[in-house]
Protein backbone atom coordinates (compact mmCIF):
# COMPACT_ATOMS: atom_id res chain seq x y z
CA UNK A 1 -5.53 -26.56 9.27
CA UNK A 2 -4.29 -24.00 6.54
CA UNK A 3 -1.60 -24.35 4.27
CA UNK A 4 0.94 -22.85 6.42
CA UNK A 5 0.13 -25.56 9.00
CA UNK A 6 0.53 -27.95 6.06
CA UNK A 7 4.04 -26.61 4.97
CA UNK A 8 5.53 -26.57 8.68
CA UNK A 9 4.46 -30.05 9.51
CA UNK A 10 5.68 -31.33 5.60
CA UNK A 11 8.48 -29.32 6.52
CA UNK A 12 8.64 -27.71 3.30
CA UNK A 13 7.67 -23.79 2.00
CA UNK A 14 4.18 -22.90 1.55
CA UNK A 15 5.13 -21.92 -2.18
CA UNK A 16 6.04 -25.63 -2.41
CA UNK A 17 2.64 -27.10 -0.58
CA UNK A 18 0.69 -23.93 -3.40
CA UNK A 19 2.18 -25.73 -6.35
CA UNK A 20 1.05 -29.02 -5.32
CA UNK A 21 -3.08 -27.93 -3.99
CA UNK A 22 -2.98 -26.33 -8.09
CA UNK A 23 -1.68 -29.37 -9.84
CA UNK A 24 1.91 -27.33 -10.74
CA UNK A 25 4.16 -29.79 -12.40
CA UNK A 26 7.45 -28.32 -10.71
CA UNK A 27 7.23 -30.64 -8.02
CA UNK A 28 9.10 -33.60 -6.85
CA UNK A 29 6.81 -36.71 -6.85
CA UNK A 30 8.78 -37.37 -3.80
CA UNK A 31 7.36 -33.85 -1.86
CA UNK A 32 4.12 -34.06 -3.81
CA UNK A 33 3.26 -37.79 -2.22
CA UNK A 34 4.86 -36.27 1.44
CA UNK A 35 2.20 -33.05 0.88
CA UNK A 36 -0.68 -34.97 -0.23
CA UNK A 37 -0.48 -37.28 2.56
CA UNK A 38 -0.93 -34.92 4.89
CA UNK A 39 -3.76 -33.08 3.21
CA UNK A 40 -5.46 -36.60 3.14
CA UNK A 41 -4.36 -36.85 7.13
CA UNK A 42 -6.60 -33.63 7.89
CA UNK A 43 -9.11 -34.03 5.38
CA UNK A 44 -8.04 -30.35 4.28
CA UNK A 45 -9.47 -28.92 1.08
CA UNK A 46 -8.64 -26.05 -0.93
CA UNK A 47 -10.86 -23.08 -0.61
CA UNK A 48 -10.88 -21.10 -3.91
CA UNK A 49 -13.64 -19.01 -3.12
CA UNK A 50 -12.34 -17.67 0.26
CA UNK A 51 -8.87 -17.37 -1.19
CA UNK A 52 -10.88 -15.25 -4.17
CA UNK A 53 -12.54 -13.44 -1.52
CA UNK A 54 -9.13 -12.36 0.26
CA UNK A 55 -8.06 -11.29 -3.42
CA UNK A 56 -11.21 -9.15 -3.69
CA UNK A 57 -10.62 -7.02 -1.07
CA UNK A 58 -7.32 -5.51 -2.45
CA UNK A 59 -5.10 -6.22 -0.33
CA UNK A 60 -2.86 -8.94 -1.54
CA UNK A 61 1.00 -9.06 -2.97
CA UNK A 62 1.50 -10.88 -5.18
CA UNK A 63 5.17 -12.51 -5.32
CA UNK A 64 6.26 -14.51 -9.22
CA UNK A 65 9.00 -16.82 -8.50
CA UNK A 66 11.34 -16.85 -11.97
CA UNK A 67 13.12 -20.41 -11.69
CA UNK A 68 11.21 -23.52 -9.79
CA UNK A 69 14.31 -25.52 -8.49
CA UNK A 70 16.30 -22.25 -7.48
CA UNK A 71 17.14 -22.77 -3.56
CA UNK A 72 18.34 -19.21 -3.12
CA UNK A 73 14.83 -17.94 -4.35
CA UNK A 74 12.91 -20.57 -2.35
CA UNK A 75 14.73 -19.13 0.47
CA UNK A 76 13.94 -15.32 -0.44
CA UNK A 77 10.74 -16.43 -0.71
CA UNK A 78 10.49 -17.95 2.99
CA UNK A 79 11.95 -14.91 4.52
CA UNK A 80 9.58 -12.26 2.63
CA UNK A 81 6.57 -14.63 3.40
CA UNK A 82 7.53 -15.06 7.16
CA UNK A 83 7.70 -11.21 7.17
CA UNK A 84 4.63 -10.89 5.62
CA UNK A 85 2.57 -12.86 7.72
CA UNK A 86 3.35 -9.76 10.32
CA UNK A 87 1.58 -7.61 7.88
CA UNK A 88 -1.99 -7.02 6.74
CA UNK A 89 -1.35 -8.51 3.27
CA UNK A 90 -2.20 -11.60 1.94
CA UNK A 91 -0.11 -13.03 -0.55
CA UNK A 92 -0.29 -14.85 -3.78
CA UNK A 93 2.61 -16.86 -5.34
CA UNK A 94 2.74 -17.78 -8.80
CA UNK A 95 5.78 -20.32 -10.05
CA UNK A 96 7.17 -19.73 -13.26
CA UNK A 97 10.23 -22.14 -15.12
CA UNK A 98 13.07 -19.53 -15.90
CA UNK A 99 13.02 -19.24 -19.45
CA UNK A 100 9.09 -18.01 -18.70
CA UNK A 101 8.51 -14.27 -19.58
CA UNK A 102 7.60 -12.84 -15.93
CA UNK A 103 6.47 -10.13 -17.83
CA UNK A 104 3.48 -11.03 -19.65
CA UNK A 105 2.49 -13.17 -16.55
CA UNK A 106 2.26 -10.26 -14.35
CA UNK A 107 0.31 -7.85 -16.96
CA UNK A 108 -2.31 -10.92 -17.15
CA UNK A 109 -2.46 -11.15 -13.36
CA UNK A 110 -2.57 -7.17 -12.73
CA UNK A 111 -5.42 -7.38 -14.97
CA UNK A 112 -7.43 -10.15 -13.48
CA UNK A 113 -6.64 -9.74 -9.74
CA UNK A 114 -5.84 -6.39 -9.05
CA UNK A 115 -3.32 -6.67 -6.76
CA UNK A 116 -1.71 -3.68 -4.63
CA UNK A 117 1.97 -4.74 -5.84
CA UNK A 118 4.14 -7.17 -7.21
CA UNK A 119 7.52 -9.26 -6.10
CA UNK A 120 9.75 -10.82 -8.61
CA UNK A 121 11.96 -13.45 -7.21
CA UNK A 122 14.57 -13.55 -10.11
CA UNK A 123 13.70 -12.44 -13.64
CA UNK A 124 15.32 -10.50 -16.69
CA UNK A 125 14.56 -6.47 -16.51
CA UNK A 126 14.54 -6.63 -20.23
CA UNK A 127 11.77 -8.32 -20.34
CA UNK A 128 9.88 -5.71 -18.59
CA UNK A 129 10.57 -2.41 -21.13
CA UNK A 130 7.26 -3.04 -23.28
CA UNK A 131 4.88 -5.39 -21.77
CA UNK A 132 5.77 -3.84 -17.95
CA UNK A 133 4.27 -0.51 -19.40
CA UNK A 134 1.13 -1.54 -18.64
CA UNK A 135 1.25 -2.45 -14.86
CA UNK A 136 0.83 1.01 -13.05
CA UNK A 137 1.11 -0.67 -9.33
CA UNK A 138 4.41 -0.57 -7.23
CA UNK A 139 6.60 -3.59 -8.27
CA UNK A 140 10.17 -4.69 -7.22
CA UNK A 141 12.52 -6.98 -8.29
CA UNK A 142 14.87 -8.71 -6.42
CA UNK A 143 18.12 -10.58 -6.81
CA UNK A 144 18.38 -8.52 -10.56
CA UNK A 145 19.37 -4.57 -11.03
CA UNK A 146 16.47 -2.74 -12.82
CA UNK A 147 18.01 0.76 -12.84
CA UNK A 148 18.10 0.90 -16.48
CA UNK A 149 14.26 -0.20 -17.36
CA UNK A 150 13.22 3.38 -16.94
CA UNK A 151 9.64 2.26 -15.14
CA UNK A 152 8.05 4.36 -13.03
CA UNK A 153 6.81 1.64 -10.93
CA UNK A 154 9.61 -1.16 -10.75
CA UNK A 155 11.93 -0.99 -8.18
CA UNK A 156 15.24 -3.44 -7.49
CA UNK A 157 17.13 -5.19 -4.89
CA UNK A 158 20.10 -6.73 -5.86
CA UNK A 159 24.02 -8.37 -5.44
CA UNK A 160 26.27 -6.66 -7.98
CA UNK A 161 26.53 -9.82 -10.36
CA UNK A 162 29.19 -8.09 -12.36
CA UNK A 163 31.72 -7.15 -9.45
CA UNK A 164 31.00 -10.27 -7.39
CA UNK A 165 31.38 -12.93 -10.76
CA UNK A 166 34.81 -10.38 -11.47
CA UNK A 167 35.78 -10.99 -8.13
CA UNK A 168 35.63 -14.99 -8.28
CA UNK A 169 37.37 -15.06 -11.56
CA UNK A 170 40.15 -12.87 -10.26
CA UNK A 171 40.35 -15.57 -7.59
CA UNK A 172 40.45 -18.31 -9.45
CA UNK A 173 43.51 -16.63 -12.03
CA UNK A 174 45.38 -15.28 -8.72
CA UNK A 175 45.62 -19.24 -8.01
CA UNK A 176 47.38 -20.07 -10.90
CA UNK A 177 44.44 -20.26 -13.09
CA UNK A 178 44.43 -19.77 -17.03
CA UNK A 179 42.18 -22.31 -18.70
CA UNK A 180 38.80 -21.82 -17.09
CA UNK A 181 35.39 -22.81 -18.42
CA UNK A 182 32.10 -21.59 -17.10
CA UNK A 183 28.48 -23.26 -16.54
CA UNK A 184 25.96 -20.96 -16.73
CA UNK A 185 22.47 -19.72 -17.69
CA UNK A 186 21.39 -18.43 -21.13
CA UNK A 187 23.11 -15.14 -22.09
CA UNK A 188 20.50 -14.11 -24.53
CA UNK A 189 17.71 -14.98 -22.19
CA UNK A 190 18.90 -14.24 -18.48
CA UNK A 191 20.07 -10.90 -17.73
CA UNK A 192 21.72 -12.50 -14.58
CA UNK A 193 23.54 -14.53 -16.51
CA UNK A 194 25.37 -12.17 -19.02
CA UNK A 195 25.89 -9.86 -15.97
CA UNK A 196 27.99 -12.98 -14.29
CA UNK A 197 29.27 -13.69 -17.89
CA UNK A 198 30.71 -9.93 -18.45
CA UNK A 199 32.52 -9.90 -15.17
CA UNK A 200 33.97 -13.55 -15.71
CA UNK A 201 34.92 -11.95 -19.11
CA UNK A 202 36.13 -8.98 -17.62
CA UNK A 203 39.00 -10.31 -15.90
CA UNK A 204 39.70 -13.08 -18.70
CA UNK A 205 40.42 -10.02 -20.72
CA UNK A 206 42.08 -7.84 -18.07
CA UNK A 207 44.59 -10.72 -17.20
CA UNK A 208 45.10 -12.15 -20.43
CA UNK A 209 43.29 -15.01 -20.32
CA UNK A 210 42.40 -16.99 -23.47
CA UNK A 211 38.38 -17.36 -23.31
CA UNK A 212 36.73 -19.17 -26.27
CA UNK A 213 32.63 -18.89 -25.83
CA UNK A 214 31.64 -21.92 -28.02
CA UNK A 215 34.31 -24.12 -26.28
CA UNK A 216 34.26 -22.90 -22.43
CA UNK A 217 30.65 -22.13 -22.39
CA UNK A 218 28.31 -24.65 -21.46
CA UNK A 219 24.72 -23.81 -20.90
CA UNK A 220 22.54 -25.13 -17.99
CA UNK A 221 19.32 -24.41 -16.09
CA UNK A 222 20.26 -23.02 -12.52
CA UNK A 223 19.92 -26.89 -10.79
CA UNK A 224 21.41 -29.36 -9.66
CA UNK A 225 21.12 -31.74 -13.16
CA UNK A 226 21.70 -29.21 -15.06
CA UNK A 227 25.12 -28.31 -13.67
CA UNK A 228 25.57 -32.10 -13.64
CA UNK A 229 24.60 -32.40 -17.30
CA UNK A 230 27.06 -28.98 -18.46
CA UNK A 231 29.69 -30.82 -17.12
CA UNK A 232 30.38 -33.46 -19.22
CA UNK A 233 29.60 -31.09 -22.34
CA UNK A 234 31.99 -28.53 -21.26
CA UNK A 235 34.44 -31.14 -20.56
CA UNK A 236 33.64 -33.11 -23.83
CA UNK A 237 34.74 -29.62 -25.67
CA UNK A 238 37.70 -28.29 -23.61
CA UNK A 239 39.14 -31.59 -21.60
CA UNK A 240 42.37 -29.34 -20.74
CA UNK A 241 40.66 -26.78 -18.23
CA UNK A 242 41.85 -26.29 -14.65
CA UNK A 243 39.18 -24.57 -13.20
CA UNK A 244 34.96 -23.98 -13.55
CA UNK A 245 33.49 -20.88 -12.88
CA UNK A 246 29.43 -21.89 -12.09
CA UNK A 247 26.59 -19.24 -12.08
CA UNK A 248 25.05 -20.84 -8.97
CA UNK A 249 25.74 -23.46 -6.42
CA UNK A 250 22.82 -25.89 -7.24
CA UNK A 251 25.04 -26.00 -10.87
CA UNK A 252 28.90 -26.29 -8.89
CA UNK A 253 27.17 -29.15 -7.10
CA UNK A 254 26.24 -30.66 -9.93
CA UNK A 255 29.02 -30.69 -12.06
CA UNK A 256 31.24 -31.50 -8.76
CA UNK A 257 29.08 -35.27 -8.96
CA UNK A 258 29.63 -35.51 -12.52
CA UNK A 259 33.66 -34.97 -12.05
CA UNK A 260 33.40 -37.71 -9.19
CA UNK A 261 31.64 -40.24 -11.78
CA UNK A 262 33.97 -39.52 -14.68
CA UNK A 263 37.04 -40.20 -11.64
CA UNK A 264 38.03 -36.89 -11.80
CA UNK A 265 39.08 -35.46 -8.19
CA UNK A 266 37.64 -31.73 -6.79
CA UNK A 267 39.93 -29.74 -6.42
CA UNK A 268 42.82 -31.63 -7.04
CA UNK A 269 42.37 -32.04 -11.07
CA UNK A 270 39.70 -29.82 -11.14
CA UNK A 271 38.53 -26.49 -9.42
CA UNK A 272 35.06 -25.31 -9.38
CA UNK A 273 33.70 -21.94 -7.94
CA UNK A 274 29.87 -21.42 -7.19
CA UNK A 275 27.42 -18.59 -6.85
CA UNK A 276 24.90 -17.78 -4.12
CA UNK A 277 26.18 -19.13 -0.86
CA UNK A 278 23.26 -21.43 -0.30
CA UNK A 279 23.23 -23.32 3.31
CA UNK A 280 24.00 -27.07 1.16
CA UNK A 281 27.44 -25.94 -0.56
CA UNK A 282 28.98 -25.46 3.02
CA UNK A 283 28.23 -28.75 4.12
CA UNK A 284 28.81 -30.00 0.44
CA UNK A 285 32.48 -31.90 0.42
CA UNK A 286 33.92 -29.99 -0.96
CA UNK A 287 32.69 -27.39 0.91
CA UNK A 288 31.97 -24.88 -2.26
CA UNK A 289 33.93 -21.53 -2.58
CA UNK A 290 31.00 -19.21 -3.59
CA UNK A 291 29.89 -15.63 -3.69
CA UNK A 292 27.35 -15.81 -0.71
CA UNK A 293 24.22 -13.62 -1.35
CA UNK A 294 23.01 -11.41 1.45
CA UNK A 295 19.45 -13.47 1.44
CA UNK A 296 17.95 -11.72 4.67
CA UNK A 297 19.27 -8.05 3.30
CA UNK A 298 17.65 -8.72 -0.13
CA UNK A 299 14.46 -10.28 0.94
CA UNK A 300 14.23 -7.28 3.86
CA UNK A 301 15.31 -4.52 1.75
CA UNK A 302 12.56 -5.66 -1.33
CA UNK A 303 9.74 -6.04 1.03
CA UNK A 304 10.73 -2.61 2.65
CA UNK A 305 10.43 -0.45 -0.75
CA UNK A 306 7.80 -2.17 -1.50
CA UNK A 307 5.94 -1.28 1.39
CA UNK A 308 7.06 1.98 1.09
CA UNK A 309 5.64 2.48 -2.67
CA UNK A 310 2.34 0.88 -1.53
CA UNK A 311 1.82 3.06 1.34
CA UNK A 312 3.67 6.37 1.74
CA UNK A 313 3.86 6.83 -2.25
CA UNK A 314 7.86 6.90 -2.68
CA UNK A 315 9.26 6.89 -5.76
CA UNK A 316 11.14 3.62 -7.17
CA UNK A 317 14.52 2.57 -5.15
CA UNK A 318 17.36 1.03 -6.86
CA UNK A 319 19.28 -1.26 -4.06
CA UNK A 320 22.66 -2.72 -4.27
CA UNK A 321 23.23 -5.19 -1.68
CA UNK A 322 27.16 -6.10 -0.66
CA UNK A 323 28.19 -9.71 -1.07
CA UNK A 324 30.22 -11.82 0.81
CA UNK A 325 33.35 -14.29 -0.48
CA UNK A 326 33.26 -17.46 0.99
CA UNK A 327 36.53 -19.70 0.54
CA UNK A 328 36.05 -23.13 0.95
CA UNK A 329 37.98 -26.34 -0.09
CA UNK A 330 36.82 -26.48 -4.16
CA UNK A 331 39.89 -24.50 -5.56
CA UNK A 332 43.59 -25.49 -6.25
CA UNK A 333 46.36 -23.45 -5.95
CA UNK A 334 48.25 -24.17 -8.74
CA UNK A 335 50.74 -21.21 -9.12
CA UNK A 336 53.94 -23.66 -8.64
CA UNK A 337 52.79 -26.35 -11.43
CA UNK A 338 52.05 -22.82 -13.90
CA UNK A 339 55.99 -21.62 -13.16
């Protein structure tokens, strides 16, 4: 029995069934009880030292996951460790809340475990100008653009967040929309985040859009409560808007149940656009109209340059990834009612 056994039969990832054999708090007590039971079921314990030992003989990856209830890095995660299991790399994945600087963690862990290279699942490339300096192994980051961190070593895989959050916006203003909020992640803190902002903003400006931050804005971790919980502030400052832009789908599903609790009706009072194109916001009714990330391109294409760095040397690789518009049943036209 291994932990991979213990994930498939829990039915959950073996990042998830990690957190819980090391006491992580990001866990549901819900998945945490369903893990543990099984562990007790087999009698399975934890073996530090061989896991040490595995670390010891260099070659391990280690893969830091930037945001704990983020279902489109969960899934990244899945695919690169599926792929992974092909290879002769063991793997080591450390959890970290988003407003955690992935930075600092992975100097610390370069320095203690050696490791051949790095994934970042999600992150701010800001963050990785000073204290990255220091890491001299082959990193990449996917899901965020690192083409401006001028490191040697760090590599990226990413959706255009600027183009694709433009292109939603433009959506939501070619159906009739003028007064649109947005729900998203800290600007100052989340380089995804202003790159989603400056698109929104973008067309706001382009089409002459009225946009007031401190009114519009409402800030939210990337889940499901926190979408739910932006909401009612954004509504609480601008009652009059038409239409949400969200910076994820976990976050448009969330503020979708708020609207239903306050009796407000998706899309018919209210339109709400997502981010990500996660399996649940298809099925989600409304079905979500999102920007659907590429997950198996982005997970592929990271592992690949990685690879590459590790064993044939290459220089860093800057990846753009195209995305995909998905229109589903959360927007309005409302072009008639604006004339």
């Amino acid at each position: 029995m291994t932990i991979k056994d213990i994930a498939r039969e829990c039915g959950v990832a073996v990042g998830t069934v990690s957190r819980v054999l090391n006491n992580h708090p990001d866990v549901s007590e819900k998945t945490r009880k369903k893990v543990l039971e099984i562990v007790d079921k087999y009698d399975f314990v934890l073996n530090r030292n061989a896991r040490m030992l595995k670390m010891q003989d260099g070659k391990f990856i280690v893969i830091i996951v930037k945001g704990s209830s983020s279902i489109l890095l969960n899934s990244l995660l899945e695919i690169i460790q599926k792929r992974l299991e092909q290879l002769p790399y063991n793997t080591n994945v450390v959890v970290l809340d988003e407003y955690d600087n992935e930075a600092l963690e992975a100097r610390k862990i370069y320095y203690e475990q050696k490791p051949l290279g790095m994934i970042f699942l999600g992150g701010n490339p800001e963050t990785f100008k000073d204290a990255f300096s220091e890491i001299h192994i082959p990193c990449v980051i996917i899901s965020n653009m690192a083409e401006n961190t001028d490191n040697i070593n760090l590599s990226s895989v990413s959706t255009d967040d600027i183009i694709a959050s433009a292109y939603s916006a433009q959506y939501l203003v070619d159906n009739g929309h003028r007064k649109i909020g947005v729900i998203g992640g800290d600007i100052k803190s989340s380089d995804t985040s202003l790159r989603r902002y400056m698109g929104f903003l973008e067309v706001m400006d382009a089409t002459g859009c009225s946009f007031d931050y401190s009114k519009m804005y409402a800030t939210a971790k990337y889940s499901f409560v926190g979408g739910y919980a932006a909401m009612e502030d954004l509504l609480s400052k601008c009652p009059d808007i038409t239409a949400v832009f969200t910076m994820s789908d976990v976050m448009a599903i969330g503020a979708c149940r708020k609207l239903k609790e306050m009796g407000r009706s998706v899309p018919e009072e209210i339109s709400v656009v997502g981010f990500d194109g996660i399996p649940i916001a298809e099925y989600y009714c409304p079905k979500i109209t999102t920007i659907r990330q590429k997950v198996e391109e982005l997970s592929q294409n990271g592992l690949d340059i990685l690879i590459d760095c590790i064993e044939k040397g290459v220089k860093p690789v800057h990846r753009t990834i195209p995305f995909e518009f998905i229109e589903g049943e959360s927007v309005k036209c409302i072009c008639l009612q604006e004339k």
